[in-house]
Protein backbone atom coordinates (compact mmCIF):
# COMPACT_ATOMS: atom_id res chain seq x y z
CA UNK A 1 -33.48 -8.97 -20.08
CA UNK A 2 -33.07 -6.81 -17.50
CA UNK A 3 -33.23 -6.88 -13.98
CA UNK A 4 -36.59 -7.16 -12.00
CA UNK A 5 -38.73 -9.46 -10.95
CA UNK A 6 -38.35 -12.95 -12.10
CA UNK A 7 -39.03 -16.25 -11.18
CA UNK A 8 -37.06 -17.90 -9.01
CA UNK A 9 -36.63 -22.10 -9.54
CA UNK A 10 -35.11 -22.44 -5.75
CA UNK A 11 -37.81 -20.24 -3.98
CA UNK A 12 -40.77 -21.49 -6.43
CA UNK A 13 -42.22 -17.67 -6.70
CA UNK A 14 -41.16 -14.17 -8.45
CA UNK A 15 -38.67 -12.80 -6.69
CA UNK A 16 -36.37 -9.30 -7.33
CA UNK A 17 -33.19 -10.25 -8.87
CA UNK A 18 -30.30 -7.78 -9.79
CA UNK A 19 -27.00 -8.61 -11.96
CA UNK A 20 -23.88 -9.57 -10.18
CA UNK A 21 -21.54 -7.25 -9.01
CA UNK A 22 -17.97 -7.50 -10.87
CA UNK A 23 -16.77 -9.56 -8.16
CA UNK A 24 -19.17 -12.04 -8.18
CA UNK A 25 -18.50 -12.31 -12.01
CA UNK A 26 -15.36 -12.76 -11.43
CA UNK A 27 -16.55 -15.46 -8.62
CA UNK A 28 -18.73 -17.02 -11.26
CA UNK A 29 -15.90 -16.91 -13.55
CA UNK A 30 -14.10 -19.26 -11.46
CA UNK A 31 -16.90 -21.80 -10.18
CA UNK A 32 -18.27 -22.73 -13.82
CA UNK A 33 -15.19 -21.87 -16.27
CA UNK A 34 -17.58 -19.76 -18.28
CA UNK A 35 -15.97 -17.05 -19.91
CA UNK A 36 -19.22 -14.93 -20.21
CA UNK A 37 -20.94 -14.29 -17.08
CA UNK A 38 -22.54 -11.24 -17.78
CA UNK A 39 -26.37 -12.52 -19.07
CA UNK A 40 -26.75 -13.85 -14.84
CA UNK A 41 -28.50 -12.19 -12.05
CA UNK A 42 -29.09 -13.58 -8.74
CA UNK A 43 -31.96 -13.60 -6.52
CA UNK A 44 -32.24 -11.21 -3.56
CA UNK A 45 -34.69 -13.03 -2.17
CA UNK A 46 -33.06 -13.58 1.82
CA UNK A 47 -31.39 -16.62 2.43
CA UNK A 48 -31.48 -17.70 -1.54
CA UNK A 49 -29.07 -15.91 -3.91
CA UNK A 50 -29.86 -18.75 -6.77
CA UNK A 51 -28.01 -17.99 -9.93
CA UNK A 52 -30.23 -17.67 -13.03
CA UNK A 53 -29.61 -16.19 -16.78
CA UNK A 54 -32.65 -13.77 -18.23
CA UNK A 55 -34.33 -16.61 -19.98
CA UNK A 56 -32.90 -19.58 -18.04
CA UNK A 57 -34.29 -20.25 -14.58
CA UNK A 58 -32.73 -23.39 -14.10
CA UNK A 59 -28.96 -23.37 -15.37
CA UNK A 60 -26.86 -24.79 -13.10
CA UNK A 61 -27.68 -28.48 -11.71
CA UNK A 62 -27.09 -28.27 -8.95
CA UNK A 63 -28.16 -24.59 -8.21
CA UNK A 64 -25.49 -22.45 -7.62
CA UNK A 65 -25.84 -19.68 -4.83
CA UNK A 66 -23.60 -16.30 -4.70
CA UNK A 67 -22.23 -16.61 -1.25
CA UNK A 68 -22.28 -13.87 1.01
CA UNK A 69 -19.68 -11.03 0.53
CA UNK A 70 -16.71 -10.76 2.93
């Protein structure tokens, strides 16, 4: 699935979501031990960055946010 508009499970509407940079894989990496990260995207909604897969709104429970860059 690619990126676009999707629904978002934290904001409760369709929101544009892109995939993660290569540092926020690697972030991602890190946080969940999943070797795989490439199938997220994250919301660009302001204030949200929820992590999501294409066909999985709700993945992580708790949600898990991309924090800000440096």
């Amino acid at each position: 699935m690619s990126s676009g508009i999707k629904f978002c499970y934290t904001c409760d509407t369709d929101e544009p979501h892109r995939p993660l940079t290569d540092n926020e894989k690697v972030w991602l990496k890190n946080r969940t031990g999943q070797k795989n990260v490439d199938g997220y995207f994250m919301c660009e909604a302001p204030s949200c960055r929820n992590v999501r897969t294409g066909f999985n709104k709700h993945p992580f429970d708790p949600v898990i946010r991309v924090p800000l860059p440096d």
